[in-house]
C-alpha atoms as a PDB file:
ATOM      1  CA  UNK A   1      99.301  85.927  78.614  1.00  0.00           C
ATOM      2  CA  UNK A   2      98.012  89.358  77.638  1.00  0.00           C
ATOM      3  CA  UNK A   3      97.715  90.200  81.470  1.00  0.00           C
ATOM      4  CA  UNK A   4     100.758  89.263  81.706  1.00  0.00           C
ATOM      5  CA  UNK A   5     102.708  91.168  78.747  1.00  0.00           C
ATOM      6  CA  UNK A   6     100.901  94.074  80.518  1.00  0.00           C
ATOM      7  CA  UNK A   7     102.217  93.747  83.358  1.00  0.00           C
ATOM      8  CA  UNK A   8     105.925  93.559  82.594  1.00  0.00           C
ATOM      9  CA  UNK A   9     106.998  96.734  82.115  1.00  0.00           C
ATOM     10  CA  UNK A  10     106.435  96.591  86.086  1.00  0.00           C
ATOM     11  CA  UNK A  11     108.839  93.938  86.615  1.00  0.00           C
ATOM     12  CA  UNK A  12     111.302  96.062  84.270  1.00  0.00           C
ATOM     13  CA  UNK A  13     110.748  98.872  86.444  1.00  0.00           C
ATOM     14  CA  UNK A  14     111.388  96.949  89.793  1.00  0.00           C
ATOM     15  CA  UNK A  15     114.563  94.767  88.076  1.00  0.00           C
ATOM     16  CA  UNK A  16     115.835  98.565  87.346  1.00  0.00           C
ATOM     17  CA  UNK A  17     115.402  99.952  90.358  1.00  0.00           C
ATOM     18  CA  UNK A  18     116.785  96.835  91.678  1.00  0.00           C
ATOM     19  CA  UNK A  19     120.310  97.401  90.335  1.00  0.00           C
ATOM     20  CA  UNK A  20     120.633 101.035  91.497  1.00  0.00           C
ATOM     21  CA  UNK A  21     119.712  99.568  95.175  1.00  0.00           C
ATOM     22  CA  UNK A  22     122.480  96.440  94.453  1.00  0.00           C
ATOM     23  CA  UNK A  23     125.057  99.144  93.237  1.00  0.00           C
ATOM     24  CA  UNK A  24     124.564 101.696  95.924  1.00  0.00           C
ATOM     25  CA  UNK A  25     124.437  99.159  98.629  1.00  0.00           C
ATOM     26  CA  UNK A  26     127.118  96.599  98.512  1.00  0.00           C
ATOM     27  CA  UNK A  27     127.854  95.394  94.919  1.00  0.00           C
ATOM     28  CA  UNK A  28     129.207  98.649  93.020  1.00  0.00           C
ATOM     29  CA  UNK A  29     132.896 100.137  93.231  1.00  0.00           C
ATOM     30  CA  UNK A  30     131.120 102.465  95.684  1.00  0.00           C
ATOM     31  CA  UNK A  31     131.564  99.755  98.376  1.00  0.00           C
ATOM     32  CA  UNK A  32     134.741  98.374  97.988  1.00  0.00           C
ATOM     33  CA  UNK A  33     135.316 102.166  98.321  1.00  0.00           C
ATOM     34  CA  UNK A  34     133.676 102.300 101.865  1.00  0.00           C
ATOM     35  CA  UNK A  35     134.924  99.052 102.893  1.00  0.00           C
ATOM     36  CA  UNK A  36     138.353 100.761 102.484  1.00  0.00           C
ATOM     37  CA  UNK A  37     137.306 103.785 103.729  1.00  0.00           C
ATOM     38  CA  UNK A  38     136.520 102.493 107.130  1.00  0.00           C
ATOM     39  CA  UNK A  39     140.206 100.798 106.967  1.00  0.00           C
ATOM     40  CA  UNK A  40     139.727  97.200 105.983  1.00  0.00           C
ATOM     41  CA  UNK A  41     142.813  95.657 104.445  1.00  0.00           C
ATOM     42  CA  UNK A  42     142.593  93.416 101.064  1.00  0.00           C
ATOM     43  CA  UNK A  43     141.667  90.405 103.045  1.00  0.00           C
ATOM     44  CA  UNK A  44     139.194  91.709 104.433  1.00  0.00           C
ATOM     45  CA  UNK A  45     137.262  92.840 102.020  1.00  0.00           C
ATOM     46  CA  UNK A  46     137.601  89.889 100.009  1.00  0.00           C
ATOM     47  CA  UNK A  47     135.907  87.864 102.584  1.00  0.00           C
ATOM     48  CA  UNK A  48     133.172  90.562 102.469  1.00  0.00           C
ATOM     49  CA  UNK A  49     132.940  90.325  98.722  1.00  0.00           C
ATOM     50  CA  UNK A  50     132.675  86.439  98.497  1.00  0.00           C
ATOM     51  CA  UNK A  51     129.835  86.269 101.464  1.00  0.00           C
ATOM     52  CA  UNK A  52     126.905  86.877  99.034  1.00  0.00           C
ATOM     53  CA  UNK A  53     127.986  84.462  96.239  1.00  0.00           C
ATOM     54  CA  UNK A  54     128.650  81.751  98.854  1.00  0.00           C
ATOM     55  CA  UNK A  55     125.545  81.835 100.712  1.00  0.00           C
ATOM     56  CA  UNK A  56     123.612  80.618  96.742  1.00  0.00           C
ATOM     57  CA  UNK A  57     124.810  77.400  97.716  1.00  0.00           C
ATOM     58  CA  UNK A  58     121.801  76.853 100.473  1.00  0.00           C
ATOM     59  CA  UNK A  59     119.232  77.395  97.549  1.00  0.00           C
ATOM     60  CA  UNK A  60     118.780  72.876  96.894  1.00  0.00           C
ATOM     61  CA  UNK A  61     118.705  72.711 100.610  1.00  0.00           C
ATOM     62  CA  UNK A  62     115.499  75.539 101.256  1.00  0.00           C
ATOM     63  CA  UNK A  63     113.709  74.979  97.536  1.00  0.00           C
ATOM     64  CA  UNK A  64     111.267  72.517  99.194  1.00  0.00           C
ATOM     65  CA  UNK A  65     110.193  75.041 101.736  1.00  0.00           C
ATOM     66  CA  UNK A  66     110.268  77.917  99.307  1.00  0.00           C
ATOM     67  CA  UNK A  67     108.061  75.646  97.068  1.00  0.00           C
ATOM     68  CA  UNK A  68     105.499  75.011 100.003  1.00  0.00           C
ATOM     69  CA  UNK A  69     105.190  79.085 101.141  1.00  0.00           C
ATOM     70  CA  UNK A  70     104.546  80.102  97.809  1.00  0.00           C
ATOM     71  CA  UNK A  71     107.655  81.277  95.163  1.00  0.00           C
ATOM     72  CA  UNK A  72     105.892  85.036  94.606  1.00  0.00           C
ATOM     73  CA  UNK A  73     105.792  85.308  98.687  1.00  0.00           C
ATOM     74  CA  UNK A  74     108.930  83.794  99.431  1.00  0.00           C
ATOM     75  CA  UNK A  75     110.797  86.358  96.792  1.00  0.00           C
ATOM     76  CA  UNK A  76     108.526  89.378  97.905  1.00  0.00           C
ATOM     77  CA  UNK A  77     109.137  88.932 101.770  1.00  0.00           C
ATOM     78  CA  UNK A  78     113.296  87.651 101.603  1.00  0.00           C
ATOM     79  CA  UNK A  79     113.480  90.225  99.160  1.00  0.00           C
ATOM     80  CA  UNK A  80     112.350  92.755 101.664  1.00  0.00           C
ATOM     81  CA  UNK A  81     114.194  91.718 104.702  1.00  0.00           C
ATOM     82  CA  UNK A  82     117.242  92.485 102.563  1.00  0.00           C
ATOM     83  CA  UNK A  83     116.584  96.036 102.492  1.00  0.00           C
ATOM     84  CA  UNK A  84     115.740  96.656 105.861  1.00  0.00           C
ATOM     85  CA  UNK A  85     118.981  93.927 106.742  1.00  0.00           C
ATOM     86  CA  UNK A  86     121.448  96.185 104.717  1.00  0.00           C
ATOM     87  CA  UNK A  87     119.853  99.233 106.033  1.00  0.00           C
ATOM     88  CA  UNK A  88     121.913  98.792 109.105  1.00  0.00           C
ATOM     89  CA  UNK A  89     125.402  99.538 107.255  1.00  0.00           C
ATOM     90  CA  UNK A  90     124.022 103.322 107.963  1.00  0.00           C
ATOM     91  CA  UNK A  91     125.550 102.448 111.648  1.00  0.00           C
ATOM     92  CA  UNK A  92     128.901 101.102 110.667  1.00  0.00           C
ATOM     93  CA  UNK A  93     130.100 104.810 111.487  1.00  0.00           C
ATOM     94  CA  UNK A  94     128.747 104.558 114.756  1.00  0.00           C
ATOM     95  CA  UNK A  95     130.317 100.749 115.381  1.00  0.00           C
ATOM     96  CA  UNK A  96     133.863 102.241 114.002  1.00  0.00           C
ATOM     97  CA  UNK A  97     133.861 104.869 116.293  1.00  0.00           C
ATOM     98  CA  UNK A  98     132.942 102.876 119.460  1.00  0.00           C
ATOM     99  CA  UNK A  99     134.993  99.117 118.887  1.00  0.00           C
ATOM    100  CA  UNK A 100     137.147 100.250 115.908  1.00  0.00           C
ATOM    101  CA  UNK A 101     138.271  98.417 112.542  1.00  0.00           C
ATOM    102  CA  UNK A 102     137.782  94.986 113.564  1.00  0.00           C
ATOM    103  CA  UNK A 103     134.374  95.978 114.857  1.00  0.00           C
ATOM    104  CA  UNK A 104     133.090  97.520 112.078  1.00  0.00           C
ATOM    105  CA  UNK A 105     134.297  94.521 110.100  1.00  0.00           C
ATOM    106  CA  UNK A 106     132.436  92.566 112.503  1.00  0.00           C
ATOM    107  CA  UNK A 107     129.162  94.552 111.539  1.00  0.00           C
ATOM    108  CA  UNK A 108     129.933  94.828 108.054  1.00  0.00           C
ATOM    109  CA  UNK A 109     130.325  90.808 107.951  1.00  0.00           C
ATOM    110  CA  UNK A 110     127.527  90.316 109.932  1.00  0.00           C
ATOM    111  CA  UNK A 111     124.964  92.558 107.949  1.00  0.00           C
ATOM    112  CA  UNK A 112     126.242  91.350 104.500  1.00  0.00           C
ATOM    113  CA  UNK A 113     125.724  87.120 106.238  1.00  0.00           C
ATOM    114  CA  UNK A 114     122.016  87.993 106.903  1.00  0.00           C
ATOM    115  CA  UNK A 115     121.784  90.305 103.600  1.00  0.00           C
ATOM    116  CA  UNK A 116     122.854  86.791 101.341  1.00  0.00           C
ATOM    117  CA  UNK A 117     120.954  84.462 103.529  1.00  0.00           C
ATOM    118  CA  UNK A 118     117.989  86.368 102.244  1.00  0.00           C
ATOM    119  CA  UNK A 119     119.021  87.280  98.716  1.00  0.00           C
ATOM    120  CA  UNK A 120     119.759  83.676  98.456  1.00  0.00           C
ATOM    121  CA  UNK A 121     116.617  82.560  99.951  1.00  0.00           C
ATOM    122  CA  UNK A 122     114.730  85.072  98.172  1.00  0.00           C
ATOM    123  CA  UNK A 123     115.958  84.183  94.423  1.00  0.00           C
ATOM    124  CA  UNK A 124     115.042  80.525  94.822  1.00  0.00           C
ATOM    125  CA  UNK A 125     111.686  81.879  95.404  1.00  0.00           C
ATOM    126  CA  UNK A 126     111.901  84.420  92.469  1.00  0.00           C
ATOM    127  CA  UNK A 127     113.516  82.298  89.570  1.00  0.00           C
ATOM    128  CA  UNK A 128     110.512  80.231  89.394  1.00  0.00           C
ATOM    129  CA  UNK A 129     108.143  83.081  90.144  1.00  0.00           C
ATOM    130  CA  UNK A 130     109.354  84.921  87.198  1.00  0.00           C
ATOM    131  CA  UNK A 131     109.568  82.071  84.428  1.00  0.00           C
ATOM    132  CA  UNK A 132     106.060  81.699  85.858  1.00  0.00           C
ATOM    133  CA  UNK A 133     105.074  85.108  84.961  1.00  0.00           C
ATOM    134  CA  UNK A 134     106.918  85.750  82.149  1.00  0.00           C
ATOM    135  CA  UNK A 135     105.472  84.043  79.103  1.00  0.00           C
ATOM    136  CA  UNK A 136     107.737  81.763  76.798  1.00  0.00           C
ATOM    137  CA  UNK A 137     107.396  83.554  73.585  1.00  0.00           C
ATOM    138  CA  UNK A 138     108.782  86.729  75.006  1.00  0.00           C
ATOM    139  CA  UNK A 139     111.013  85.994  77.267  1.00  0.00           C
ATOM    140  CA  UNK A 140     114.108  87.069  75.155  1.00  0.00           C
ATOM    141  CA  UNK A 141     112.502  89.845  74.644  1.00  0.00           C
ATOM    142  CA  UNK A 142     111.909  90.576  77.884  1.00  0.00           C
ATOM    143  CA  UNK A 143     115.572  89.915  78.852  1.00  0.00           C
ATOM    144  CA  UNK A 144     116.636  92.400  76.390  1.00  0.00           C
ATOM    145  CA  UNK A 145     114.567  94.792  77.396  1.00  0.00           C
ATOM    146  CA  UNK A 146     115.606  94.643  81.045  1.00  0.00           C
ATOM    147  CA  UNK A 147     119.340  94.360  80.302  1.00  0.00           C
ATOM    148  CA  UNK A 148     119.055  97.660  78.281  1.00  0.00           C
ATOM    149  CA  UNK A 149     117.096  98.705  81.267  1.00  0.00           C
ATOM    150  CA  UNK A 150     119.811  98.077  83.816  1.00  0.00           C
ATOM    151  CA  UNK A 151     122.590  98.992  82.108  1.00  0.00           C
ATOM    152  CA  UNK A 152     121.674 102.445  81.321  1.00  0.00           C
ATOM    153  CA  UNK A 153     120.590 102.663  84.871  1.00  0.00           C
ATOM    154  CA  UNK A 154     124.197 100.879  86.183  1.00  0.00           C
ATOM    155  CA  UNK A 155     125.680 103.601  84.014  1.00  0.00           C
ATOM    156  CA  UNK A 156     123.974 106.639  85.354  1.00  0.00           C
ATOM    157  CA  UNK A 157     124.204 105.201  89.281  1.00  0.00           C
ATOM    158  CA  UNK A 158     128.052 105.074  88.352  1.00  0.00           C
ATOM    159  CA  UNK A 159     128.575 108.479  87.531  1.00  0.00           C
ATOM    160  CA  UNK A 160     126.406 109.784  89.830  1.00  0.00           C
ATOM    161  CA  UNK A 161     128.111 107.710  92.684  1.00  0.00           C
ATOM    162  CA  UNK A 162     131.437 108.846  91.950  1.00  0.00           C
ATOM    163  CA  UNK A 163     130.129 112.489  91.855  1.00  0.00           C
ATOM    164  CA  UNK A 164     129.248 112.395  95.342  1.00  0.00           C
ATOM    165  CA  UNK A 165     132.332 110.516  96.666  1.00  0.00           C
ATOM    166  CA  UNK A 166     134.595 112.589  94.789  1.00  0.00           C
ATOM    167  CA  UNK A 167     133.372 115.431  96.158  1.00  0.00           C
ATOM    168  CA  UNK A 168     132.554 114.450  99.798  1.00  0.00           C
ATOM    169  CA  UNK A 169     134.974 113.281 102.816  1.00  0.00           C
ATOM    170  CA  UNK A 170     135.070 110.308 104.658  1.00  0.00           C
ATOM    171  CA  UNK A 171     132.043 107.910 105.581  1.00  0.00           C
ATOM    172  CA  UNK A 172     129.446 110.962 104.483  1.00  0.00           C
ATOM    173  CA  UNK A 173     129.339 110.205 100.372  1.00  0.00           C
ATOM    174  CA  UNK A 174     128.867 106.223 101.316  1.00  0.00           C
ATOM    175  CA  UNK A 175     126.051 106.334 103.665  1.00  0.00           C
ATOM    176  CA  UNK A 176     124.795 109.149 101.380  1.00  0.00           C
ATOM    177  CA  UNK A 177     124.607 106.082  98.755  1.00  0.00           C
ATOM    178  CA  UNK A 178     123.725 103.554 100.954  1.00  0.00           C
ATOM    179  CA  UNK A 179     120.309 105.818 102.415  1.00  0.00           C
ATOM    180  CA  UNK A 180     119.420 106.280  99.071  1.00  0.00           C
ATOM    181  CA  UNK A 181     120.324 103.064  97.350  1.00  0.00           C
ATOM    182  CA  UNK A 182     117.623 101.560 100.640  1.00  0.00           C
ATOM    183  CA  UNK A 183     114.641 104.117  99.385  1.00  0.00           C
ATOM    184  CA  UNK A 184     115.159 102.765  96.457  1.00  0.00           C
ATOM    185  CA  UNK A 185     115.459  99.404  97.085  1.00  0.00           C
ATOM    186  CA  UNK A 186     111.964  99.883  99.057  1.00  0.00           C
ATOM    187  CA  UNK A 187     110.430 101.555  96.397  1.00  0.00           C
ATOM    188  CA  UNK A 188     111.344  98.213  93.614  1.00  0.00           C
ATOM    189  CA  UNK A 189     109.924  95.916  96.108  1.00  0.00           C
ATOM    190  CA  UNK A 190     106.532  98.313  95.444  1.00  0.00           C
END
């Protein structure tokens, strides 16, 4: 356990760094901004928005397989993907300029599909992992500590987000956030 305990300020430091990659990348008030940015309509971007919590539903059916390839591996690799999967919103200027809204909703829904297939694969994998490596007698603790963590990150990200839209035209500010919130995304998974 005392390898362990040592080791956690680690997984406070990724689950940090984790949050500023979710909020830059498609779960902050930053996206809904670019979603509407690149002219989606309400619909629209509610469909977007329920993708990711409606793809948690295949966790029962891929636990057994996540089991067998290992619940550290399974979170490490799906958790990867992501990153490089949501990297490609960073082209959704390119797609609106060539095949228009609809395209670039298109993209957008494809990227975010393959984005929650992995989150979704990747937290069946990481639940376990982490009540694995996190030892019962300070697990609270733990969770305070990283809620602290990230919301003193989740405040900084959103003030620092809304700097650079607010003082940056069209899609620049948003893939601006999104390059970033990827490097740091990579950098968690480290």
């Amino acid at each position: 356990d005392v390898e362990k305990i040592n080791r956690l300020p680690w997984l406070v430091g990724a689950q940090t760094l984790n949050i500023i990659f979710v909020l830059l990348t498609f779960s902050g008030s930053g996206f809904i901004l670019f979603l509407d940015e690149i002219g989606l309509d309400d619909a629209q971007i509610g469909f977007l928005l329920a993708i990711v919590p409606f793809l948690g539903i295949i966790a029962p059916f891929i636990a057994p397989s996540v089991a067998r390839f290992g619940y550290k591996r399974t979170y490490v690799t799906f958790w990867t993907i992501r990153n490089f999967v949501i990297a490609f919103l960073l082209l959704t200027p390119v797609i609106l300029n060539r095949y228009g809204t609809n395209g670039a909703f298109i993209w957008v829904a494809i990227i975010i599909i393959l984005f929650g297939t992995c989150r979704a694969i990747a937290e069946t994998g990481g639940y376990p992992w982490r009540k694995e490596v996190i030892p019962d007698n300070i697990r609270g603790k733990y969770s305070a500590v990283n809620s602290m963590s990230t919301t003193v990150a989740s405040i900084l990200v959103a003030i620092i987000a809304g700097y650079i839209i607010e003082t940056m035209d069209g899609l620049q500010p948003f893939m601006i956030l999104i390059a970033l919130g990827v490097v740091i995304g990579l950098i968690s998974i480290f």
